[in-house]
Protein backbone atom coordinates (compact mmCIF):
# COMPACT_ATOMS: atom_id res chain seq x y z
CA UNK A 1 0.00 0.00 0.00
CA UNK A 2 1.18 3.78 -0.47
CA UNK A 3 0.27 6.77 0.16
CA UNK A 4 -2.07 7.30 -2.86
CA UNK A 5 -4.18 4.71 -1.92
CA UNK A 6 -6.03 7.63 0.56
CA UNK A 7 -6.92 9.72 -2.17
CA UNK A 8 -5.40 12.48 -0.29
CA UNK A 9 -4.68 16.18 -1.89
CA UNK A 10 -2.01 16.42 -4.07
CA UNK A 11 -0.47 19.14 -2.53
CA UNK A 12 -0.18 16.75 0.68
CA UNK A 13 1.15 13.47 -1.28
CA UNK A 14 3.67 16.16 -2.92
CA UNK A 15 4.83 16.93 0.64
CA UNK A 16 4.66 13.28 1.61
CA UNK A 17 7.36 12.43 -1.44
CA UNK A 18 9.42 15.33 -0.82
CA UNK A 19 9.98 14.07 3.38
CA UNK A 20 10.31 10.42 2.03
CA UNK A 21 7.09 9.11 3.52
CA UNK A 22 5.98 6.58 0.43
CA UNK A 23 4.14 3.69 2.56
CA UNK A 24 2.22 3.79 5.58
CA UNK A 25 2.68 1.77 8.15
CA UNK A 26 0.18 -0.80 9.71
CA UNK A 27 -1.78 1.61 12.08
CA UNK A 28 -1.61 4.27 9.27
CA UNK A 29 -3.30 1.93 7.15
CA UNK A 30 -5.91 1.46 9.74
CA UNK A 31 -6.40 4.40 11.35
CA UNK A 32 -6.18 6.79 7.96
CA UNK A 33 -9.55 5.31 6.34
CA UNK A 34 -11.53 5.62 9.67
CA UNK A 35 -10.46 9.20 10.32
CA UNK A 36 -10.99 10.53 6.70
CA UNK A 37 -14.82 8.57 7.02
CA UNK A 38 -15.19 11.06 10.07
CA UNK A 39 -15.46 8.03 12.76
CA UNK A 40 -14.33 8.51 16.12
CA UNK A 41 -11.34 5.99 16.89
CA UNK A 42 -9.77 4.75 19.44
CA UNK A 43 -5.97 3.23 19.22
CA UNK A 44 -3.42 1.13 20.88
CA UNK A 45 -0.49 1.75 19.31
CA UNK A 46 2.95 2.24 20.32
CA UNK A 47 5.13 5.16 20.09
CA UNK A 48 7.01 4.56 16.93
CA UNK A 49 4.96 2.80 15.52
CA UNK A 50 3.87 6.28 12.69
CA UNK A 51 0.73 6.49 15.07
CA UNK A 52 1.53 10.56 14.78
CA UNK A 53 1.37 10.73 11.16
CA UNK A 54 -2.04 8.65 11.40
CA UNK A 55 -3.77 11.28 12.58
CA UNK A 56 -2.44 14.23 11.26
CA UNK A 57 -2.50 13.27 7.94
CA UNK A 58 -6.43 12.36 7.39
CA UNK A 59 -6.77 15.80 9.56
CA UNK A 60 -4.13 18.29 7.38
CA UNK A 61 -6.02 16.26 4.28
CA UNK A 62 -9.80 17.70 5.93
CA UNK A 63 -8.06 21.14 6.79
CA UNK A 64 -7.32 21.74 2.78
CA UNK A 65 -10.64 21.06 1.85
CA UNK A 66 -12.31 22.91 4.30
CA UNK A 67 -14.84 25.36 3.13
CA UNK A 68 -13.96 28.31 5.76
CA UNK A 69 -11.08 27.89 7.84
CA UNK A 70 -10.88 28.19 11.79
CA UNK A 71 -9.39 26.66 14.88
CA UNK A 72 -10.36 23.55 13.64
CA UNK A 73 -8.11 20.91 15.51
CA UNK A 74 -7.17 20.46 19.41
CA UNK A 75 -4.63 17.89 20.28
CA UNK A 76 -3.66 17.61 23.69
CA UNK A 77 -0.35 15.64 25.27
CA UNK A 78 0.83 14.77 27.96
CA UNK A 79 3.90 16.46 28.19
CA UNK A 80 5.10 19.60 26.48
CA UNK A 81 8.48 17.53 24.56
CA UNK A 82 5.47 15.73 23.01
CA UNK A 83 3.29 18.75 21.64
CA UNK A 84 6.73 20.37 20.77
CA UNK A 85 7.09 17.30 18.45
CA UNK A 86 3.73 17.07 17.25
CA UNK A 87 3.92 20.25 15.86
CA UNK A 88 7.32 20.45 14.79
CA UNK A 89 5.79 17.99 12.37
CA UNK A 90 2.81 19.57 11.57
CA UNK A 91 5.25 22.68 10.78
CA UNK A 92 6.95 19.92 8.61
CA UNK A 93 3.75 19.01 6.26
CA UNK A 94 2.47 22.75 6.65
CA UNK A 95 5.14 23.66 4.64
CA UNK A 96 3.37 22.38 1.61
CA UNK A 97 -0.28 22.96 2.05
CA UNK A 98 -0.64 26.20 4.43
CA UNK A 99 -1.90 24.66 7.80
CA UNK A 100 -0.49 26.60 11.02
CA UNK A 101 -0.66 25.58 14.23
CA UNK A 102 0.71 26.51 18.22
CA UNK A 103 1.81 24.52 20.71
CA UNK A 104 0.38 25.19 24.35
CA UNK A 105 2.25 24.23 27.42
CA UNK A 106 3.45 25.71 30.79
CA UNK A 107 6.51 26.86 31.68
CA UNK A 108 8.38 29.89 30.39
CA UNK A 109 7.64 33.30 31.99
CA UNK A 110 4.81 35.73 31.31
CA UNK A 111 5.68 36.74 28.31
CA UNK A 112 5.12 33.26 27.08
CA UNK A 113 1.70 33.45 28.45
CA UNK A 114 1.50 36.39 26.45
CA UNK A 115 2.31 35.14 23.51
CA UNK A 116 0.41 31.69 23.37
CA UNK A 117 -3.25 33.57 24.56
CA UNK A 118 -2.52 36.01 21.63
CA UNK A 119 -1.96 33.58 19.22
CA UNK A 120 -4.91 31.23 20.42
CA UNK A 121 -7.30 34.85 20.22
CA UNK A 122 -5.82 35.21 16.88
CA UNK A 123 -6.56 31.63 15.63
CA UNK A 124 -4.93 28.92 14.09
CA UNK A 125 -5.28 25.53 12.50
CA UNK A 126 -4.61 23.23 15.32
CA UNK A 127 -3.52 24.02 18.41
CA UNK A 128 -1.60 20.77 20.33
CA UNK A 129 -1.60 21.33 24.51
CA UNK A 130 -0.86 19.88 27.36
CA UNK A 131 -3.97 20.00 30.14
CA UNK A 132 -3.02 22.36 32.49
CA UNK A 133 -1.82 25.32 30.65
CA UNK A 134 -4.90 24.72 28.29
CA UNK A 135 -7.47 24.67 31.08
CA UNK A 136 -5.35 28.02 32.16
CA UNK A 137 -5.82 29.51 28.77
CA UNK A 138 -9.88 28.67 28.78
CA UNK A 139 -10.11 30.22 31.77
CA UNK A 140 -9.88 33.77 30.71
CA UNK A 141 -12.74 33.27 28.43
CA UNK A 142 -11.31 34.54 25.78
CA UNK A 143 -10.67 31.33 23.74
CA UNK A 144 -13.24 29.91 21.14
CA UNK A 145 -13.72 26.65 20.44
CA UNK A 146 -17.12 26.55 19.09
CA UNK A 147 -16.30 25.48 15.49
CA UNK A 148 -13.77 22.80 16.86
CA UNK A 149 -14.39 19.53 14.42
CA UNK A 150 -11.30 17.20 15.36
CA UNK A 151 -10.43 16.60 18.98
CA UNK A 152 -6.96 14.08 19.46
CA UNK A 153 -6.03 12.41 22.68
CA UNK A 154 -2.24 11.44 22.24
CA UNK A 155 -0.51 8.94 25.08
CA UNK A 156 -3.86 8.61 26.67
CA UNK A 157 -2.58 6.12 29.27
CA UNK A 158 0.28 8.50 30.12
CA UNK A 159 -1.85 11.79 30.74
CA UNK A 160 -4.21 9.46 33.04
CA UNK A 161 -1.06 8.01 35.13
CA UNK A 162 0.36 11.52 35.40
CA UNK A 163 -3.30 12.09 36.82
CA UNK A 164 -4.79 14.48 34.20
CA UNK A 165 -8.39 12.42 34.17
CA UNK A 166 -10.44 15.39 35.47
CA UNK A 167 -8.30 18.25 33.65
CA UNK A 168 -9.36 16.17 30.36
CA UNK A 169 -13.08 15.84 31.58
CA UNK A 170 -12.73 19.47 32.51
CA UNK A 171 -11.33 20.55 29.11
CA UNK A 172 -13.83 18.39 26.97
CA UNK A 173 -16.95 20.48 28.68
CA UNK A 174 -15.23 23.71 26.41
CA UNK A 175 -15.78 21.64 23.59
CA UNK A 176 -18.79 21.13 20.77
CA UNK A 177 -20.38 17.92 21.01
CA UNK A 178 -20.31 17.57 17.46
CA UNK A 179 -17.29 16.50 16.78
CA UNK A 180 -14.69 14.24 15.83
CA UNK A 181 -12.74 12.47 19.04
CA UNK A 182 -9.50 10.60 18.77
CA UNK A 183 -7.59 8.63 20.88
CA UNK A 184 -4.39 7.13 20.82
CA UNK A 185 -3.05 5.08 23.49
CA UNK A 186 0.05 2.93 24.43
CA UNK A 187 -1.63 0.29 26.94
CA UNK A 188 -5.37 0.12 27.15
CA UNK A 189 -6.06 -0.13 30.84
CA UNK A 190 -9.87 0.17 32.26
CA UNK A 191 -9.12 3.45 33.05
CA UNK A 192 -8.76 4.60 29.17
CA UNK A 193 -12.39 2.51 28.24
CA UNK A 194 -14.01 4.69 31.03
CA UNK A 195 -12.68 7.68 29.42
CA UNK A 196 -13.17 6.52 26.27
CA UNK A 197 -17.11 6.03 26.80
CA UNK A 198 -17.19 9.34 28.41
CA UNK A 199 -16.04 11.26 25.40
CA UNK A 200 -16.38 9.00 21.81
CA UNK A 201 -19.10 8.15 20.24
CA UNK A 202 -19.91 4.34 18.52
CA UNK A 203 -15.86 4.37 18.35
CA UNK A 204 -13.91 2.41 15.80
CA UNK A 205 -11.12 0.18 17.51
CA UNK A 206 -7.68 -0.55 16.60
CA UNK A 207 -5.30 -2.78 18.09
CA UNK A 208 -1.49 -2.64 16.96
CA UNK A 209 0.17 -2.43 20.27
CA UNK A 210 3.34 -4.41 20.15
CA UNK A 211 3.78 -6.32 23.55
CA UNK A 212 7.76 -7.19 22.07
CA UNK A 213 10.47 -4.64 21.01
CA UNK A 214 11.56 -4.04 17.45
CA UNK A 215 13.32 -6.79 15.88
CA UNK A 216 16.23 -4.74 15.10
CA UNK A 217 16.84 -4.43 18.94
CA UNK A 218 19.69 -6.20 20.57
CA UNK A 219 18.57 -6.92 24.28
CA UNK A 220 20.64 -7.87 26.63
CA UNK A 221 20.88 -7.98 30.64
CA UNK A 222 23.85 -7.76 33.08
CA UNK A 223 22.98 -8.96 36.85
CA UNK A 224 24.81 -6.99 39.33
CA UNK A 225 24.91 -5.65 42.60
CA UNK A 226 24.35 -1.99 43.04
CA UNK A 227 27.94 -0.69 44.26
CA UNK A 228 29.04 -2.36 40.58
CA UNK A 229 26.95 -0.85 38.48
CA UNK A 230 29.17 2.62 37.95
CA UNK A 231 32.25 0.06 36.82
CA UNK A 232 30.26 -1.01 34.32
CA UNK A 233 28.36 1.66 32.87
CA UNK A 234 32.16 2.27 31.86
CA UNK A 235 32.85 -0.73 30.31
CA UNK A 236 29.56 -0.78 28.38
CA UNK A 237 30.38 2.74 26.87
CA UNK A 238 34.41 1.75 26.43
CA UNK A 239 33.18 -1.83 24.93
CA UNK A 240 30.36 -0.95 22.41
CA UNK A 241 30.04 0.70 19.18
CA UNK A 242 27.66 3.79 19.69
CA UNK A 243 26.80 7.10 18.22
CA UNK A 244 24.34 8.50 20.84
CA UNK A 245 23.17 6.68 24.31
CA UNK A 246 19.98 7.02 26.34
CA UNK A 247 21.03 6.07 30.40
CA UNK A 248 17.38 5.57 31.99
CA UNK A 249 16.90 5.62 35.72
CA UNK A 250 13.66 5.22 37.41
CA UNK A 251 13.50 8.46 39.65
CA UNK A 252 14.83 11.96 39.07
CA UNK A 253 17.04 11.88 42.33
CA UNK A 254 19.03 9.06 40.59
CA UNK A 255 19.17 10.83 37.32
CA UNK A 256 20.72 14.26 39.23
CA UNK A 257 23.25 11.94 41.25
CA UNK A 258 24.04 9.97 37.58
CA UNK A 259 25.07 13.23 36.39
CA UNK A 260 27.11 14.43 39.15
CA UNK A 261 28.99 11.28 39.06
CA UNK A 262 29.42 11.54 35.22
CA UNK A 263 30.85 14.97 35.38
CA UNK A 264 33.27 14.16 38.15
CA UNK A 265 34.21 11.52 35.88
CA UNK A 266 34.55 13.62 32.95
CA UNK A 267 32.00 11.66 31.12
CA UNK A 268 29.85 13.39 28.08
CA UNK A 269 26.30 13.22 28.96
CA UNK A 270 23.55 15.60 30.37
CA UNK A 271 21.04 14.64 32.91
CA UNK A 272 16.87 15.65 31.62
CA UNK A 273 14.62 16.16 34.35
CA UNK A 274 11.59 18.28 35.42
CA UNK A 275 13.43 20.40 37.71
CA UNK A 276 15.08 22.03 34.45
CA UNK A 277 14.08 25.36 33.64
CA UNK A 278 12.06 25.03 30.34
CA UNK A 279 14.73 26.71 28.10
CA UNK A 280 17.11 24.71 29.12
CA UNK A 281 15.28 21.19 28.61
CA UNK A 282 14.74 22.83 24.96
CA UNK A 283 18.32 23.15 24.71
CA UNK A 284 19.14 19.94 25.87
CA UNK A 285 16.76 18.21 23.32
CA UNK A 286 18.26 20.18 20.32
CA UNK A 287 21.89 19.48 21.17
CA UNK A 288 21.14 15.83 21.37
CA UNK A 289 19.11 15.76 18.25
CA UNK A 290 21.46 18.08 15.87
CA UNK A 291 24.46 15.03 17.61
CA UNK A 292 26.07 17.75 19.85
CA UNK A 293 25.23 16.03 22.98
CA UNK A 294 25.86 12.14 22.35
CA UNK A 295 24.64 11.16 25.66
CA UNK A 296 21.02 11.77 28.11
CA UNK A 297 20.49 10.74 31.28
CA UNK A 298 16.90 10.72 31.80
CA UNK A 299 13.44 9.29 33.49
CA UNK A 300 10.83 7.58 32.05
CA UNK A 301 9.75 10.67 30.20
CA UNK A 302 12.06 10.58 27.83
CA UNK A 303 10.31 6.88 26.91
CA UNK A 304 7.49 8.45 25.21
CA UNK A 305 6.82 11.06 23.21
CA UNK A 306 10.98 12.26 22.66
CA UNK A 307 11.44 11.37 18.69
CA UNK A 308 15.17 11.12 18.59
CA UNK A 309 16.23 8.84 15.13
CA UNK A 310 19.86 7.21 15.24
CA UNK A 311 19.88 6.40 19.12
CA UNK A 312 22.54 3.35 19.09
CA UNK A 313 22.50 2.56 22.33
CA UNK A 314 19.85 2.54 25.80
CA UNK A 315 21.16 1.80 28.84
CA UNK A 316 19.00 1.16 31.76
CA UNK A 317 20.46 1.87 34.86
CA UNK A 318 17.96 -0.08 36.91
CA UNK A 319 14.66 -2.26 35.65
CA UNK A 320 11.90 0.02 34.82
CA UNK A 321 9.09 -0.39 37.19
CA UNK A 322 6.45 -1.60 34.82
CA UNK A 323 7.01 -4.02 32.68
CA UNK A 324 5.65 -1.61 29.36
CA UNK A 325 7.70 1.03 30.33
CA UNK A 326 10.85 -1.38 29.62
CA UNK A 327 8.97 -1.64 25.83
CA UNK A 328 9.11 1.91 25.99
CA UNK A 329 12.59 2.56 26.69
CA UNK A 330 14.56 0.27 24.50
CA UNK A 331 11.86 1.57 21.59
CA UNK A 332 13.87 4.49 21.80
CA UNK A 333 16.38 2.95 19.82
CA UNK A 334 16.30 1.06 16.47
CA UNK A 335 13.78 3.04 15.13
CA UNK A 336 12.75 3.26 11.57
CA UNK A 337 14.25 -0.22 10.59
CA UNK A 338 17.01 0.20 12.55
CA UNK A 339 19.37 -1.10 14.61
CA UNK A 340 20.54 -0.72 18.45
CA UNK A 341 21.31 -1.90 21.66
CA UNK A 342 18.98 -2.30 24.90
CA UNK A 343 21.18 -3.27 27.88
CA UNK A 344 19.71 -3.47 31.51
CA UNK A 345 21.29 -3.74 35.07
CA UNK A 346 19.30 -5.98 37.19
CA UNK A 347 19.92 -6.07 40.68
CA UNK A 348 18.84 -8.33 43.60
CA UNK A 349 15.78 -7.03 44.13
CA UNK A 350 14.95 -5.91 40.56
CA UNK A 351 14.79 -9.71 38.96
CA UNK A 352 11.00 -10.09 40.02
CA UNK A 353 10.42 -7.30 38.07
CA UNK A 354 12.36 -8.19 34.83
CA UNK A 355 11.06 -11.57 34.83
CA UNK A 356 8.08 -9.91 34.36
CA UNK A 357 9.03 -7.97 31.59
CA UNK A 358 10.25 -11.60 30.01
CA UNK A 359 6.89 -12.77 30.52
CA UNK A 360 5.71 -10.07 28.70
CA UNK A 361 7.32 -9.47 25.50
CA UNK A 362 7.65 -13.74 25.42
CA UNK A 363 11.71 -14.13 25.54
CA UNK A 364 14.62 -14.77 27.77
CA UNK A 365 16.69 -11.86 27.18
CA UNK A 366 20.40 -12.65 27.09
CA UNK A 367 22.47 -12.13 30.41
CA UNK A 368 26.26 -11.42 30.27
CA UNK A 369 28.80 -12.34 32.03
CA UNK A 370 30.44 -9.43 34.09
CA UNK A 371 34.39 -8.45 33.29
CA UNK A 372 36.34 -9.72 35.41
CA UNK A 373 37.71 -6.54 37.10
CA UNK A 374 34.38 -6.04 38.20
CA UNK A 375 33.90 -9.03 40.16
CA UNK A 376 30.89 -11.38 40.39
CA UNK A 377 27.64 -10.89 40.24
CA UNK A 378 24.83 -11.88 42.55
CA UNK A 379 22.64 -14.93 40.56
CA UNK A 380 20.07 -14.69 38.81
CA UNK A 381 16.81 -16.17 40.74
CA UNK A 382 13.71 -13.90 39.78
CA UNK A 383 11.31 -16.50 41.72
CA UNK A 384 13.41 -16.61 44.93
CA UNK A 385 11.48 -14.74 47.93
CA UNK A 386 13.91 -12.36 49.38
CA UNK A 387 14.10 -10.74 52.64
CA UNK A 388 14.77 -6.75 52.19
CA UNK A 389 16.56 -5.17 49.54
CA UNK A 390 19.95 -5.89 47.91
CA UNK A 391 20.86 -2.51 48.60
CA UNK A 392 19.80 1.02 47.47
CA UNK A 393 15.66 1.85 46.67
CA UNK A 394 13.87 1.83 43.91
CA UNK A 395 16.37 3.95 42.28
CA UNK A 396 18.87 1.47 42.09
CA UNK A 397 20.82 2.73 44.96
CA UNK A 398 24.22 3.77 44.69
CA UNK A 399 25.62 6.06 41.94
CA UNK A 400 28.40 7.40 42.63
CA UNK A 401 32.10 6.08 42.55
CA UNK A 402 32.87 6.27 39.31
CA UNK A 403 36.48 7.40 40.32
CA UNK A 404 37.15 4.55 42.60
CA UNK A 405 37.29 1.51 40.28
CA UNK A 406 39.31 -0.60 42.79
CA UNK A 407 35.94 -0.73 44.80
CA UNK A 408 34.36 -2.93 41.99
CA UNK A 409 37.35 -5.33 41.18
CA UNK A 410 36.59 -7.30 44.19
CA UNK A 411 33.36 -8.83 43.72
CA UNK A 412 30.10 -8.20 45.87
CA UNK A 413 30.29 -5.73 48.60
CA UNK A 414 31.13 -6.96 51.90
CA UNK A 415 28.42 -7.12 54.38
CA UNK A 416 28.93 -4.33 57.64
């Protein structure tokens, strides 16, 4: 199938050839043909997976042909990395056929404010936001969305677990019933089908989530105790092939002492977290993107909804603590039929947790042997019941030491 297939405008298909998009992939080939019948749909699908494309596409393809133009789309997002992306996109096809847009998210000072209410009043195509700011922005009154015809939910499961149920509810009250609803979702827990009956009507359903990583992915596991894991975050970087690396950790107090260590160790990498200011977490993004930063340190929000192509490498520092957000992480790299590397550090107390993430995507993933100047490793028994922790929280406990090496060349750490 290709592109033409949809009938879409030319002007559109012209811009589709000129960015090198000549056939859709499986959940654009479901979703397109739904959207452009003007059915409300909802989606499990991946990030990755083209699932932004199958929206905007059938919607830009509407936007052309419609008779008097207005604010016509609202797509909101959980984070504001996402609706930065999703219209850095839409700025991409725009190009070709004359569809603006705004993204909407907090953050920034008041002349931001400023700027994004003024350019809301003034109107554009689509506007992509993230909850709160948009509830913000309705708030002054001042904001029209009575001709709205497309509304998108993008990462549904996300914006619910980062507890935005209400602020959706909230937001959908602003909107005309009589309209077309969207949404796209990674997981689909009860939660998302009690939001979906709230806000679709007689939805179409598609199902493309991938429970396994991309084929191109090269998974593999290391099982070690905490106070080793800083030896061999070196040896992983000194002993691979890579161009740019992800380094996940589970909380953002791990992810600022990662990057302390790093920098005492003059290691390249920058840590991403919430406590940025704004600017900066812009800055960040770009450097990594245009290669001038080859290495991010990061949470679980840079699993979703970051678009980075020609990641080599993902590291995760400790075992995600759901079992999709693992999916999430390593689908970071090898994307668009490419290849990487996925490698995890499983502690004591983290091998109930990636069993489970075996169990899940349906394969032992491979674990290495440690180097020898690190020592031994504890073994790996996911199903043994264990009394306390193997050392360090959730965050994987220690992460410092990267200077004193001759602290990992003796095996475990001794018992006080």
């Amino acid at each position: 199938m290709t592109f033409q297939d949809f009938k879409f405008d030319e002007k559109l298909l012209e811009g589709l050839s000129s960015m090198g998009f000549n056939n859709p992939t499986p959940i654009q080939e479901q979703a397109i043909p739904s959207i452009l019948e003007g059915h409300d749909l909802i989606a499990c699908a991946q990030t990755g997976t083209g699932k932004t494309a199958a929206y905007l596409l059938p919607i830009l393809n509407n936007i052309i042909h419609a008779e008097k133009r207005h604010l016509n789309t609202l797509v909101i997002a959980p984070t504001r990395e996402l609706a930065q992306q999703i219209d850095q996109q839409i700025e991409g096809f725009g190009y070709f056929i004359g569809v603006s847009s705004i993204s909407v998210y907090g953050g920034g000072d008041g002349a931001t404010w400023d700027q994004q209410r003024r350019a809301l009043e003034q109107g554009a195509d689509i506007i992509i936001a993230t909850p709160g700011r948009l509830i913000a922005l309705l708030a002054t009154g001042k904001i029209v969305l009575d001709h709205l015809e497309h509304l998108v939910l993008d990462e549904a499961d996300r914006m619910l677990d980062m507890g935005f149920f209400d602020d959706i509810v909230k937001i959908i009250n602003y909107l005309p019933k009589d309209r077309q609803t969207i949404l796209f979702s990674a997981t689909m827990p009860p939660k998302i089908r009690t939001l979906a009956t709230k806000i679709l009507n007689q939805p179409k359903e598609i199902n493309i989530a991938i429970a396994k990583p991309a084929a191109g992915i090269l998974q593999q596991a290391y099982v070690v105790y905490d106070a080793q894991k800083a030896a061999l975050i070196k040896h992983v970087l000194n002993t691979n092939t890579w161009n740019s690396v992800i380094l996940f950790a589970s909380t953002k107090e791990t992810v600022k002492k990662l990057d302390v260590a790093f920098q005492r160790a003059g290691l390249p990498a920058r840590a991403f977290h919430s406590d940025l200011e704004q600017a900066e977490r812009e800055q960040i993004l770009r450097a990594f993107k245009n290669k001038q930063i080859n290495m991010l340190i990061g949470t679980d929000v840079l699993s979703r909804g970051i678009d980075v192509e020609g990641i080599s490498m993902v590291i995760n520092y400790d075992v995600p603590p759901d079992p999709e957000d693992y999916v999430h992480r390593v689908g970071r790299t090898a994307r668009a039929e490419t290849t990487g590397t996925a490698i995890t550090f499983i502690n004591e107390r983290d091998q109930g947790k990636f069993y489970s993430i075996e169990n899940l995507i349906g394969d032992t993933i491979t674990k290495l042997p440690l180097p020898e100047s690190i020592g031994a490793g504890p073994a790996y028994e996911p199903r043994a019941k264990r009394n306390g922790s193997s050392g360090g929280g959730r965050d994987g406990g220690s992460s410092g030491g990267f200077k004193k090496r001759k602290n990992f060349r003796k095996g475990p750490p001794r018992k006080k």
